[in-house]
ModelCIF file with pLDDT and N, C-alpha, C, O atoms, coordinates in Angstrom:
data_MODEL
#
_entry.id   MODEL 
#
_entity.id                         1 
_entity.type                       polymer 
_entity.pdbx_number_of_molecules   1 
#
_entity_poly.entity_id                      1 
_entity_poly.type                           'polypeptide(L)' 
_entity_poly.nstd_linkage                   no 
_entity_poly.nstd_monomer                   no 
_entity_poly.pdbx_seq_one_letter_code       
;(UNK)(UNK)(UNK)(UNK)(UNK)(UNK)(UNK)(UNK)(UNK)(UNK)(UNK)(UNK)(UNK)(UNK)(UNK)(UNK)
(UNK)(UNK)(UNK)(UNK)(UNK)(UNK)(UNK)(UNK)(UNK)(UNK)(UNK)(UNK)(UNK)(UNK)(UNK)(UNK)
(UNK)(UNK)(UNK)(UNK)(UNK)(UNK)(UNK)(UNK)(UNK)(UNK)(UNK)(UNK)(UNK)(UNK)(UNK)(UNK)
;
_entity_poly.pdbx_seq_one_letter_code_can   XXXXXXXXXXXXXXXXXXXXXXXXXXXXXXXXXXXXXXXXXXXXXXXX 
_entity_poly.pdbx_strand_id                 A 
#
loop_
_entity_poly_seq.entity_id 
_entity_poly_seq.num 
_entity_poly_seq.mon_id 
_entity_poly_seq.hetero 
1 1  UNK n 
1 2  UNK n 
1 3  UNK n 
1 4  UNK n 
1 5  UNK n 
1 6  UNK n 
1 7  UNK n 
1 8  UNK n 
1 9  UNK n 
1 10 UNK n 
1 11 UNK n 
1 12 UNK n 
1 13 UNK n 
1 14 UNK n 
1 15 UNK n 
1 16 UNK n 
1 17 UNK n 
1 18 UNK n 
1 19 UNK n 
1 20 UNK n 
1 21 UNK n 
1 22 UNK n 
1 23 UNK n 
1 24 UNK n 
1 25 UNK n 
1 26 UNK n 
1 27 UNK n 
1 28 UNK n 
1 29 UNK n 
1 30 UNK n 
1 31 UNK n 
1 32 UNK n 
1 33 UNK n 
1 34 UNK n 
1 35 UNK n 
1 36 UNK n 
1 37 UNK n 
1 38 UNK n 
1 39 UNK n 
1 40 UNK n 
1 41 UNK n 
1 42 UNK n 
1 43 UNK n 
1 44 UNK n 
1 45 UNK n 
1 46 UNK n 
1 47 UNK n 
1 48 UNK n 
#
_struct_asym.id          A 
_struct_asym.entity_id   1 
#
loop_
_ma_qa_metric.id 
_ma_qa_metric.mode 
_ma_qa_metric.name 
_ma_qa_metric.software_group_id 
_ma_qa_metric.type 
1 global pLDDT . pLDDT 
2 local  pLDDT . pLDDT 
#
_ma_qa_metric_global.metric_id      1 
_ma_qa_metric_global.metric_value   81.29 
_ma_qa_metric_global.model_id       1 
_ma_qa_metric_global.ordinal_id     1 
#
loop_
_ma_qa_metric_local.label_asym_id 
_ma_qa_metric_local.label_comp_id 
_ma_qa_metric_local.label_seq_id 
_ma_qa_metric_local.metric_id 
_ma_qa_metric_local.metric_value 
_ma_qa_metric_local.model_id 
_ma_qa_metric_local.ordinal_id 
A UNK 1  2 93.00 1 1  
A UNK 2  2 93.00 1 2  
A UNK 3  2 93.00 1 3  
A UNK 4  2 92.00 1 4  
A UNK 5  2 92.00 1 5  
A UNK 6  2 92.00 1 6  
A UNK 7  2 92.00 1 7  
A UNK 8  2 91.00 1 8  
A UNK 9  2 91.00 1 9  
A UNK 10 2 86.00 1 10 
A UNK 11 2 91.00 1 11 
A UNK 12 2 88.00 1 12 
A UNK 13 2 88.00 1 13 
A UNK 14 2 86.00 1 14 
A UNK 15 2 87.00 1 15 
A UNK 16 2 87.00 1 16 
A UNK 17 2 87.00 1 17 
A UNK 18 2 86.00 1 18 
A UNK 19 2 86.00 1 19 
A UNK 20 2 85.00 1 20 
A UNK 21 2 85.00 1 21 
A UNK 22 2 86.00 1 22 
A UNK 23 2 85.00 1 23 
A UNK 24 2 85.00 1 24 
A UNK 25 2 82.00 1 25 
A UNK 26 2 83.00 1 26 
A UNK 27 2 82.00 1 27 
A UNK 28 2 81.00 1 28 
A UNK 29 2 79.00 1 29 
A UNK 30 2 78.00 1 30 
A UNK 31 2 79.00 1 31 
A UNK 32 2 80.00 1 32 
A UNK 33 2 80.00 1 33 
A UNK 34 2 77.00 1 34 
A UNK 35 2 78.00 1 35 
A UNK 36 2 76.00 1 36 
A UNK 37 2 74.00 1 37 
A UNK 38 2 70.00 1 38 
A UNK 39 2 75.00 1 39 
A UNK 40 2 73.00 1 40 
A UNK 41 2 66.00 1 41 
A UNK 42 2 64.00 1 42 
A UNK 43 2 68.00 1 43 
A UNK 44 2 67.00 1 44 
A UNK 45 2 67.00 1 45 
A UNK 46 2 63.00 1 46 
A UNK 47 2 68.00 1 47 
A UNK 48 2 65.00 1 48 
#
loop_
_atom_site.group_PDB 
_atom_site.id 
_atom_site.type_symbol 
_atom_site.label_atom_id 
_atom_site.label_alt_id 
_atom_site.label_comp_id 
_atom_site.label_asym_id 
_atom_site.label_entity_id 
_atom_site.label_seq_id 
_atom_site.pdbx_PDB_ins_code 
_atom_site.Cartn_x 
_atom_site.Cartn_y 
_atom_site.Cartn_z 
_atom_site.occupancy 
_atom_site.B_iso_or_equiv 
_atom_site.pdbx_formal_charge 
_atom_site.auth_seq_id 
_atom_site.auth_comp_id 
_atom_site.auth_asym_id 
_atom_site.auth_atom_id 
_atom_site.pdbx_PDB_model_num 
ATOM 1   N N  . UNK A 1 1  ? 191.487 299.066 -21.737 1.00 93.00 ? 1  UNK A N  1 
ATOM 2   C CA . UNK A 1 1  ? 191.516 299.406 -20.309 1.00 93.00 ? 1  UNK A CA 1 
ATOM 3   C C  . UNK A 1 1  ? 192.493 300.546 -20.043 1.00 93.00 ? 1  UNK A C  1 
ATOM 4   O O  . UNK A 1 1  ? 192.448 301.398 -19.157 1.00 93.00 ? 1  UNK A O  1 
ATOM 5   N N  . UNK A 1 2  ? 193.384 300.365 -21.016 1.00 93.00 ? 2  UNK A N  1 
ATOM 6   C CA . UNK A 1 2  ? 194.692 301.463 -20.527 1.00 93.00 ? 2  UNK A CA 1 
ATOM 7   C C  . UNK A 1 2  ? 194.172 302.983 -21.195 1.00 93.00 ? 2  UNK A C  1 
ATOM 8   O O  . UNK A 1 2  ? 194.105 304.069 -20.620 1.00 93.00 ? 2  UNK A O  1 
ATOM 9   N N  . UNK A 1 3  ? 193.921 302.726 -22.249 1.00 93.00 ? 3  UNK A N  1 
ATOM 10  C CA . UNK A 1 3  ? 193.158 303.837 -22.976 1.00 93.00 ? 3  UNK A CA 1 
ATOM 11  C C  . UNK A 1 3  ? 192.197 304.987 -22.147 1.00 93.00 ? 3  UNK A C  1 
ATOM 12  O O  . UNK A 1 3  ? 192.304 306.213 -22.162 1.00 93.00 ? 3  UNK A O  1 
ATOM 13  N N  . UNK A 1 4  ? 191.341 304.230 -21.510 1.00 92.00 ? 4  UNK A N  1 
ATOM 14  C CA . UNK A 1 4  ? 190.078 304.563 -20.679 1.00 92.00 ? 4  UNK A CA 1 
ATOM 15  C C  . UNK A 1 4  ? 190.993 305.111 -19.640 1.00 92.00 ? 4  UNK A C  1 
ATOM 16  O O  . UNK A 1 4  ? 190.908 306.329 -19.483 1.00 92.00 ? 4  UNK A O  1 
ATOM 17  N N  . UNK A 1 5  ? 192.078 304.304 -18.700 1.00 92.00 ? 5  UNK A N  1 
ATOM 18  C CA . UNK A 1 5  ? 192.265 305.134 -18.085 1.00 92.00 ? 5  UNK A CA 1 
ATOM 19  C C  . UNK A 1 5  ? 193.146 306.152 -17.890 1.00 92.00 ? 5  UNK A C  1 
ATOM 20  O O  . UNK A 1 5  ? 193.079 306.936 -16.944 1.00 92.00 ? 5  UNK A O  1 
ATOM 21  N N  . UNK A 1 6  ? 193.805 306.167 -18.577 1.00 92.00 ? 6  UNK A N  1 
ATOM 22  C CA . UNK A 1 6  ? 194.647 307.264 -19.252 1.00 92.00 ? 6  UNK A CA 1 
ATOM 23  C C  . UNK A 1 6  ? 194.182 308.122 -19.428 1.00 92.00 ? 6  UNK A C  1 
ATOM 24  O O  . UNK A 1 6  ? 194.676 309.110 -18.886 1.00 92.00 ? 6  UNK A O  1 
ATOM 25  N N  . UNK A 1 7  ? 192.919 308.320 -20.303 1.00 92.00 ? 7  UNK A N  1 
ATOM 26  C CA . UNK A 1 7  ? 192.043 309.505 -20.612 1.00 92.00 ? 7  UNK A CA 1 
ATOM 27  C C  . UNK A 1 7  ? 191.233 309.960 -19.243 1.00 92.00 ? 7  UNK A C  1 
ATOM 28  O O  . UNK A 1 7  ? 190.852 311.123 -19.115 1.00 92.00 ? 7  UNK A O  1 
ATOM 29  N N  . UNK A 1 8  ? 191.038 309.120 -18.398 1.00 91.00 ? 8  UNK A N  1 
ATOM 30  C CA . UNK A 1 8  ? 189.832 309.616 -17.532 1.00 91.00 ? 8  UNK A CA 1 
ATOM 31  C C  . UNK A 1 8  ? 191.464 309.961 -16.366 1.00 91.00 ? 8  UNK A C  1 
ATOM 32  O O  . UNK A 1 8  ? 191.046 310.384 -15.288 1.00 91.00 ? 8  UNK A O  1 
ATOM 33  N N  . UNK A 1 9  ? 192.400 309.911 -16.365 1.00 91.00 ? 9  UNK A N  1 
ATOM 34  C CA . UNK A 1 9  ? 193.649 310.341 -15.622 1.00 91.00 ? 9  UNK A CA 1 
ATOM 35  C C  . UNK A 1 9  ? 193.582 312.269 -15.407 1.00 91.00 ? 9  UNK A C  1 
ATOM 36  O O  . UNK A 1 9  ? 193.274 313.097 -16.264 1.00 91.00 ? 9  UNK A O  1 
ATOM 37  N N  . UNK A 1 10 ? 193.836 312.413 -14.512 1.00 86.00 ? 10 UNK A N  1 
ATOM 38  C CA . UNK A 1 10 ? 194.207 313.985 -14.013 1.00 86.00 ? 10 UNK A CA 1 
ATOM 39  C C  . UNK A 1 10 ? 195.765 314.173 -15.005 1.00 86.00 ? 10 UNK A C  1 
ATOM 40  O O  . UNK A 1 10 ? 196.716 313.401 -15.129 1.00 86.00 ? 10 UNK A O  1 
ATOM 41  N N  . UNK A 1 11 ? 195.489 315.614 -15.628 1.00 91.00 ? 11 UNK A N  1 
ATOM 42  C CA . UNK A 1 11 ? 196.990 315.181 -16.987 1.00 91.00 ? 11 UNK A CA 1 
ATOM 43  C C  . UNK A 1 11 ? 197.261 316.357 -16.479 1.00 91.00 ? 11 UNK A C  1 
ATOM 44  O O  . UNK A 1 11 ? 196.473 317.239 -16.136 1.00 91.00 ? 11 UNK A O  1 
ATOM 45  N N  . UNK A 1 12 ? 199.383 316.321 -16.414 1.00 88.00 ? 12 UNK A N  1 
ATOM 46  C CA . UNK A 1 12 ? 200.121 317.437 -16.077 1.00 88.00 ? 12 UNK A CA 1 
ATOM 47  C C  . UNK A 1 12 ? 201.256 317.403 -16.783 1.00 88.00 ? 12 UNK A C  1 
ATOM 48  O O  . UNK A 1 12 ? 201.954 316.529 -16.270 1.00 88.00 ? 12 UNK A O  1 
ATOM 49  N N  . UNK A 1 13 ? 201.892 317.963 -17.821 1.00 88.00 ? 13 UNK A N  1 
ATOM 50  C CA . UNK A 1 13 ? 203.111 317.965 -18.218 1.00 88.00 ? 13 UNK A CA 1 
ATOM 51  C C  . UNK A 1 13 ? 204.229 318.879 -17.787 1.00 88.00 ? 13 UNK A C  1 
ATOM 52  O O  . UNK A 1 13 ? 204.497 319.760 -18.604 1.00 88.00 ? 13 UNK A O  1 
ATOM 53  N N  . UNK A 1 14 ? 204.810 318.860 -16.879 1.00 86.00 ? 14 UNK A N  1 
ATOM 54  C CA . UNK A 1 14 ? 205.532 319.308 -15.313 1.00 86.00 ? 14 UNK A CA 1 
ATOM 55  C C  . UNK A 1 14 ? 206.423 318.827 -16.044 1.00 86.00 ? 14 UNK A C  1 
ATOM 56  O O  . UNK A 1 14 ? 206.835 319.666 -16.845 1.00 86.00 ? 14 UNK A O  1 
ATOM 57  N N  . UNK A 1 15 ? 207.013 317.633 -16.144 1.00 87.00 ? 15 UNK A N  1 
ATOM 58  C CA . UNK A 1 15 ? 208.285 316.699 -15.905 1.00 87.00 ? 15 UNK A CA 1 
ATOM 59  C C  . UNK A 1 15 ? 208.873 317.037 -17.678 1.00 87.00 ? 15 UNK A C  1 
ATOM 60  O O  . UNK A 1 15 ? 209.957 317.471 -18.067 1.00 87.00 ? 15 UNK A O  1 
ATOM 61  N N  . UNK A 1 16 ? 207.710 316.645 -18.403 1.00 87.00 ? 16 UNK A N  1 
ATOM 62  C CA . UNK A 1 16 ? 207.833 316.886 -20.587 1.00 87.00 ? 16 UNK A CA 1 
ATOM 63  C C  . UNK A 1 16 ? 208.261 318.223 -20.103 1.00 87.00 ? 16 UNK A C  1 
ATOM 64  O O  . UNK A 1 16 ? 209.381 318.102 -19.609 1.00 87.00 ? 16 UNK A O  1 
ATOM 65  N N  . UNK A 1 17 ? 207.841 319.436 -20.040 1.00 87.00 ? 17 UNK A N  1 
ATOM 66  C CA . UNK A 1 17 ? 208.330 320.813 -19.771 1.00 87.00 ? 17 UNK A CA 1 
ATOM 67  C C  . UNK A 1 17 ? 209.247 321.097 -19.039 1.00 87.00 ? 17 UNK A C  1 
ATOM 68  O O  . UNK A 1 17 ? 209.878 322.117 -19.316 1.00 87.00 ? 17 UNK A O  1 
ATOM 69  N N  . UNK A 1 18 ? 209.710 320.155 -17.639 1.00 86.00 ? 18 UNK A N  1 
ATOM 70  C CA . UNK A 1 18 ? 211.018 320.502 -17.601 1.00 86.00 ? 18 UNK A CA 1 
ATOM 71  C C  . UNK A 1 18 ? 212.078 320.149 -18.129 1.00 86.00 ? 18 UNK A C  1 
ATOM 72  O O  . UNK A 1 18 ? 212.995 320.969 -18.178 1.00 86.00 ? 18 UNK A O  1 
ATOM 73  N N  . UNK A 1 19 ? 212.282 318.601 -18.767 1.00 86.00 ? 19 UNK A N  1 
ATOM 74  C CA . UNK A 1 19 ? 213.319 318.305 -19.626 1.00 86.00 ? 19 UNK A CA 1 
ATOM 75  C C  . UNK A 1 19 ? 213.604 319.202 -21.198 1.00 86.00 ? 19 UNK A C  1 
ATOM 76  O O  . UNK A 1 19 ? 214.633 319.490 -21.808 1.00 86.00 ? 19 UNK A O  1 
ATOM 77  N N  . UNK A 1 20 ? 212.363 319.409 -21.416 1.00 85.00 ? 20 UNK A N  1 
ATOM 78  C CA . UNK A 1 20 ? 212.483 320.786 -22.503 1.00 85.00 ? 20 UNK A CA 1 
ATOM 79  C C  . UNK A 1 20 ? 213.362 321.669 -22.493 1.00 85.00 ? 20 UNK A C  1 
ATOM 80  O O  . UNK A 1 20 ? 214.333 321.779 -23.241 1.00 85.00 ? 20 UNK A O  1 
ATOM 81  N N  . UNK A 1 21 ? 212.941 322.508 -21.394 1.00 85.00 ? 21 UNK A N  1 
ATOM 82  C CA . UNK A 1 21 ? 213.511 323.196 -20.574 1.00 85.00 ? 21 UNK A CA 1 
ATOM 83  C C  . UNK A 1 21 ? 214.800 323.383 -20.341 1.00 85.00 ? 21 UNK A C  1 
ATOM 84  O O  . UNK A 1 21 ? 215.387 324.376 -20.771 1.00 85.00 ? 21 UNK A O  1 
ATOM 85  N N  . UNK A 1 22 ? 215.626 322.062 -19.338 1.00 86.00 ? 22 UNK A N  1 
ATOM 86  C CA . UNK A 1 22 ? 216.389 321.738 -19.200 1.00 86.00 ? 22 UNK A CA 1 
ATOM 87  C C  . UNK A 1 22 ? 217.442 321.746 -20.298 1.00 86.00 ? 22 UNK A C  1 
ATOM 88  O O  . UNK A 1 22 ? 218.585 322.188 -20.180 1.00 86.00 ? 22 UNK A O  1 
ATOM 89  N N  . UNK A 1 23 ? 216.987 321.283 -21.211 1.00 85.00 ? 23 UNK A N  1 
ATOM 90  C CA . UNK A 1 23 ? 217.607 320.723 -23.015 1.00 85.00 ? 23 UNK A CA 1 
ATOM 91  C C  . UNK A 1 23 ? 217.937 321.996 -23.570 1.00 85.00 ? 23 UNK A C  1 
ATOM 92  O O  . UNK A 1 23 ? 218.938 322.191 -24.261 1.00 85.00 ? 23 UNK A O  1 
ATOM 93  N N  . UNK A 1 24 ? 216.907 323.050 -23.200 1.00 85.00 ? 24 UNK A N  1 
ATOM 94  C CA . UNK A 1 24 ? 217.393 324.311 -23.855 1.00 85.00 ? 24 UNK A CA 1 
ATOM 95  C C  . UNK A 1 24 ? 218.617 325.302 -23.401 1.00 85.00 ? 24 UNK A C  1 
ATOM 96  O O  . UNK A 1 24 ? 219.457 326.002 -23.967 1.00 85.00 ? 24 UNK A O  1 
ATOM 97  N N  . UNK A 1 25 ? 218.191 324.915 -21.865 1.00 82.00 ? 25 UNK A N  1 
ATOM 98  C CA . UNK A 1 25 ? 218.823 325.692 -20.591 1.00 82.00 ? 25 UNK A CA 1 
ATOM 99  C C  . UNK A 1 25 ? 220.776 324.952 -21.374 1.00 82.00 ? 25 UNK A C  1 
ATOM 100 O O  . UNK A 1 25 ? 221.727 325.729 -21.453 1.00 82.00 ? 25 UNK A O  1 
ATOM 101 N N  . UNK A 1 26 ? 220.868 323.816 -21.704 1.00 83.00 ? 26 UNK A N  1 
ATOM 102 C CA . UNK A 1 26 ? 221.812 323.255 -21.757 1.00 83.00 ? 26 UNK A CA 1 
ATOM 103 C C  . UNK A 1 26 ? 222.451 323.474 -23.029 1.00 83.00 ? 26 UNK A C  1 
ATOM 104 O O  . UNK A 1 26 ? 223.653 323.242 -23.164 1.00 83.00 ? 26 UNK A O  1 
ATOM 105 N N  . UNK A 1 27 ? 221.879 323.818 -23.780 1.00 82.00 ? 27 UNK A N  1 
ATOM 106 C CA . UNK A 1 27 ? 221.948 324.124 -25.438 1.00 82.00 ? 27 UNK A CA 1 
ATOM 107 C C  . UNK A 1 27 ? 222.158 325.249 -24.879 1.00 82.00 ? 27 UNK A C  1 
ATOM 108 O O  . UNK A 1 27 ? 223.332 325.208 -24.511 1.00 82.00 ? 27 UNK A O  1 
ATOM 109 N N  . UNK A 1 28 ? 221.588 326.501 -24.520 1.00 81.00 ? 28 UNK A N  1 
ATOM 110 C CA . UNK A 1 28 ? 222.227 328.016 -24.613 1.00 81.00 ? 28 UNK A CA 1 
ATOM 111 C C  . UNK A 1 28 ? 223.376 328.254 -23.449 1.00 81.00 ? 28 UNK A C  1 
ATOM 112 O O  . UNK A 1 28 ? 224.099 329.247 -23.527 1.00 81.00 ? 28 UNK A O  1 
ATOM 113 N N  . UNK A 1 29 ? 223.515 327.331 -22.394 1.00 79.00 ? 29 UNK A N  1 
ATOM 114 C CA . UNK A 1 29 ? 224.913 327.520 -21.892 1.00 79.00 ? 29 UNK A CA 1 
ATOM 115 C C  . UNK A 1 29 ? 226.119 326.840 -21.558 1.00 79.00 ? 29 UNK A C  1 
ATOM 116 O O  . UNK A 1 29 ? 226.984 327.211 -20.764 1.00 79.00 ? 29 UNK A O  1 
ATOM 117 N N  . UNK A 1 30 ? 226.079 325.611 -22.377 1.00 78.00 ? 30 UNK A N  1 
ATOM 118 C CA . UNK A 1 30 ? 227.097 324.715 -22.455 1.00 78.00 ? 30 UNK A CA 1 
ATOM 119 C C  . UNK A 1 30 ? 227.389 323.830 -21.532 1.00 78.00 ? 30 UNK A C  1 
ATOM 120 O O  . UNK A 1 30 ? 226.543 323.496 -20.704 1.00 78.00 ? 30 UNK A O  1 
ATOM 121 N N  . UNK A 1 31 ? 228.470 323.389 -21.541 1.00 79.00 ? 31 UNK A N  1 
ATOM 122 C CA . UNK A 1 31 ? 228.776 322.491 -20.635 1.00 79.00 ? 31 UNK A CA 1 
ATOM 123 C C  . UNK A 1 31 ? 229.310 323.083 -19.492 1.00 79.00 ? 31 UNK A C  1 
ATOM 124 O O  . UNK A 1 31 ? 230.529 323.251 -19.451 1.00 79.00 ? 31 UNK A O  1 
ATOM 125 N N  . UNK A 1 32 ? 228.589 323.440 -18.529 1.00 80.00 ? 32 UNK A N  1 
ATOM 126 C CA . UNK A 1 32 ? 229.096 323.867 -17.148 1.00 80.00 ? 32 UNK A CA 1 
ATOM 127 C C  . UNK A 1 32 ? 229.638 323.034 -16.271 1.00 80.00 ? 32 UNK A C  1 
ATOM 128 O O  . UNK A 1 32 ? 229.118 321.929 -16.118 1.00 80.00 ? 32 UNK A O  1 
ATOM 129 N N  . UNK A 1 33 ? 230.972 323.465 -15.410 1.00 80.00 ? 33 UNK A N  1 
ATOM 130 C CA . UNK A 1 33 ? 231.719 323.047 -14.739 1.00 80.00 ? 33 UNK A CA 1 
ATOM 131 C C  . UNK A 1 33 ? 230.746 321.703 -13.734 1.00 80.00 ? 33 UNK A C  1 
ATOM 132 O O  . UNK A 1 33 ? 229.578 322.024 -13.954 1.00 80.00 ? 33 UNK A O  1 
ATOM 133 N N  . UNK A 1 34 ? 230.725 320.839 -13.097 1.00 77.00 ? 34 UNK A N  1 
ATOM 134 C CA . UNK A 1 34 ? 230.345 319.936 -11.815 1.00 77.00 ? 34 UNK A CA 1 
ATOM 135 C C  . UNK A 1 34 ? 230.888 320.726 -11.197 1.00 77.00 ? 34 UNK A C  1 
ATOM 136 O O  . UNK A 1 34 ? 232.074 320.905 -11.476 1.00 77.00 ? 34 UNK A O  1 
ATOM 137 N N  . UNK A 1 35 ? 230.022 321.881 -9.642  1.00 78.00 ? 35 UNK A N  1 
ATOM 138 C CA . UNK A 1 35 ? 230.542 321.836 -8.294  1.00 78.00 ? 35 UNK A CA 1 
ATOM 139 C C  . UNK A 1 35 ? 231.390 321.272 -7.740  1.00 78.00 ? 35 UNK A C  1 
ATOM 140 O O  . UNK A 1 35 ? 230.957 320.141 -7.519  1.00 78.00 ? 35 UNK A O  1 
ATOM 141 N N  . UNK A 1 36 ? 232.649 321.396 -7.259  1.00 76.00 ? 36 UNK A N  1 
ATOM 142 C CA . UNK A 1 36 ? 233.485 320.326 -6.174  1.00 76.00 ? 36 UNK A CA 1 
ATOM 143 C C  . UNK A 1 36 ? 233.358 319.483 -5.769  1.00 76.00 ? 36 UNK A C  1 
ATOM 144 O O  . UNK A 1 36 ? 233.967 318.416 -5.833  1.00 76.00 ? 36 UNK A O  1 
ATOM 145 N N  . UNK A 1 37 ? 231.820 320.090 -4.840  1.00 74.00 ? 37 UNK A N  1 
ATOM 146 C CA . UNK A 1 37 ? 231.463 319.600 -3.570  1.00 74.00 ? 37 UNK A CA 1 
ATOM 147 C C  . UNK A 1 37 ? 230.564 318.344 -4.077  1.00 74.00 ? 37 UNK A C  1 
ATOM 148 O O  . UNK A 1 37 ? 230.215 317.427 -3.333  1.00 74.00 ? 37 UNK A O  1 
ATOM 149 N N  . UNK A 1 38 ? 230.200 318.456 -5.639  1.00 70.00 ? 38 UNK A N  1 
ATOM 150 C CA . UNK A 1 38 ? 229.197 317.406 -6.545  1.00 70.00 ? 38 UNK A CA 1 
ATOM 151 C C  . UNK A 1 38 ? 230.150 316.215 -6.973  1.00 70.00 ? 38 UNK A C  1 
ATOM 152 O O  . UNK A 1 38 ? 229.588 315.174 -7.315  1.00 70.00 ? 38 UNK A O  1 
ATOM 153 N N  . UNK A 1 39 ? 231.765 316.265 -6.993  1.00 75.00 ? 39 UNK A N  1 
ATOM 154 C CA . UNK A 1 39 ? 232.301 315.624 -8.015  1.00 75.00 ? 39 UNK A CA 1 
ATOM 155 C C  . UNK A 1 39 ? 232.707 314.113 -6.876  1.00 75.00 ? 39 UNK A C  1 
ATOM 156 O O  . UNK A 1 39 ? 232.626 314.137 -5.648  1.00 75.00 ? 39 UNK A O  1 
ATOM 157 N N  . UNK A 1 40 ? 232.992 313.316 -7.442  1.00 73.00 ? 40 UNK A N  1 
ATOM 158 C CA . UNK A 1 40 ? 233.797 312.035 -6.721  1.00 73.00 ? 40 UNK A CA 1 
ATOM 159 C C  . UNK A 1 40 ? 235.274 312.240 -6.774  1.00 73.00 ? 40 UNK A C  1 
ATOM 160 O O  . UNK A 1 40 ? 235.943 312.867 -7.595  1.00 73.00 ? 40 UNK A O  1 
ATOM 161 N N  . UNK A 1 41 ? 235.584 311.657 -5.851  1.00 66.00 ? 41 UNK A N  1 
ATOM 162 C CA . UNK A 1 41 ? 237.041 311.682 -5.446  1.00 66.00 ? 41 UNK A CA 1 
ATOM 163 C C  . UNK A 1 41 ? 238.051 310.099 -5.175  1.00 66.00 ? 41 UNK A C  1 
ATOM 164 O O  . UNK A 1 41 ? 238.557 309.532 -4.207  1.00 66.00 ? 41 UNK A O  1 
ATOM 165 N N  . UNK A 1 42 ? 237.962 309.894 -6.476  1.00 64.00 ? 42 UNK A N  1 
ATOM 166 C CA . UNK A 1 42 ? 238.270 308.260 -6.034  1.00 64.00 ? 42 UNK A CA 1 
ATOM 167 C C  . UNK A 1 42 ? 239.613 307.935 -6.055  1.00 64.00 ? 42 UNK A C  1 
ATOM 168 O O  . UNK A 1 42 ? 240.057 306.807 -5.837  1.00 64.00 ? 42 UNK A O  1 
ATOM 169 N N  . UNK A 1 43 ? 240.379 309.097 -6.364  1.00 68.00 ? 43 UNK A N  1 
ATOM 170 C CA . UNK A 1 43 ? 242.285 309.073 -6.309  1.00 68.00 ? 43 UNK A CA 1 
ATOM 171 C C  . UNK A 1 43 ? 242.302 310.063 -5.070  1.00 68.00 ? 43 UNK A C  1 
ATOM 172 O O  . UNK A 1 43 ? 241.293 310.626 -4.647  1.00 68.00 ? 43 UNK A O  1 
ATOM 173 N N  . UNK A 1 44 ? 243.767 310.226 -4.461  1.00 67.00 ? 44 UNK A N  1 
ATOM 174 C CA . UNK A 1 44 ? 244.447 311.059 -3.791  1.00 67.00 ? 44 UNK A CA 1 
ATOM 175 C C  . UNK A 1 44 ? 244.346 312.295 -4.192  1.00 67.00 ? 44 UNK A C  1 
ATOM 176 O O  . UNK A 1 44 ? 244.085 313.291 -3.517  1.00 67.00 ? 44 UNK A O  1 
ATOM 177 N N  . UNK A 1 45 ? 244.601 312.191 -5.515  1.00 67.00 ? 45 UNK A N  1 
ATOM 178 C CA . UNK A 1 45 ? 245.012 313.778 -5.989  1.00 67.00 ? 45 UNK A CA 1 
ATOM 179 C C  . UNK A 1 45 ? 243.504 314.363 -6.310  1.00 67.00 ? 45 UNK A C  1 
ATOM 180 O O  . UNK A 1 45 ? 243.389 315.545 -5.989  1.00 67.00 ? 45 UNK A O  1 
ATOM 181 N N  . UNK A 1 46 ? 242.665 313.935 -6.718  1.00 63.00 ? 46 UNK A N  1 
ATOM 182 C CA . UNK A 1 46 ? 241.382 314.473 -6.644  1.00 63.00 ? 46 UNK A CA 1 
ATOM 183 C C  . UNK A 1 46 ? 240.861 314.941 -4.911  1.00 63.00 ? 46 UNK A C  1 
ATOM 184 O O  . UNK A 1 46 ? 240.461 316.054 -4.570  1.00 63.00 ? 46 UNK A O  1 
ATOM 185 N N  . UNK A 1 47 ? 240.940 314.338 -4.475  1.00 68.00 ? 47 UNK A N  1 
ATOM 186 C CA . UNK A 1 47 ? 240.676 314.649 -2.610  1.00 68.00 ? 47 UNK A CA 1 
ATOM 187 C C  . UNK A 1 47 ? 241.578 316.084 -2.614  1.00 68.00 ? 47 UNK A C  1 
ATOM 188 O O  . UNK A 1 47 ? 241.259 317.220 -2.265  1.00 68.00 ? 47 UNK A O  1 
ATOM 189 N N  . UNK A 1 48 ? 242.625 315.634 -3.065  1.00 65.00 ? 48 UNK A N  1 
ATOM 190 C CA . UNK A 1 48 ? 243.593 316.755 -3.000  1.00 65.00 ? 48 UNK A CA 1 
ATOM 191 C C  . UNK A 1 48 ? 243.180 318.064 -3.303  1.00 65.00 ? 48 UNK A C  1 
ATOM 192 O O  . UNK A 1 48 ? 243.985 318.994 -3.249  1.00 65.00 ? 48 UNK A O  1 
#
């Protein structure tokens, strides 16, 4: 049943191509900083 409909399914690999993507994007530029405005602030001195 799963077979059948799997195959007879509308197929898009969007999401496989962007983690690709992503993986490479991350491999050729390292570990980039978190935004500020992205990070948590769960001490004083971080708010700070």
């Amino acid at each position: 049943e799963t077979t059948v409909y799997l195959a007879c399914s509308p197929k898009s690999n969007s999401a496989y191509m962007a983690i690709n993507e992503a993986l490479e994007l991350v491999n050729r530029t390292g570990n980039l900083p978190v935004p500020l405005h992205l990070r948590n602030a769960p001490t004083k001195l971080m708010a700070e």
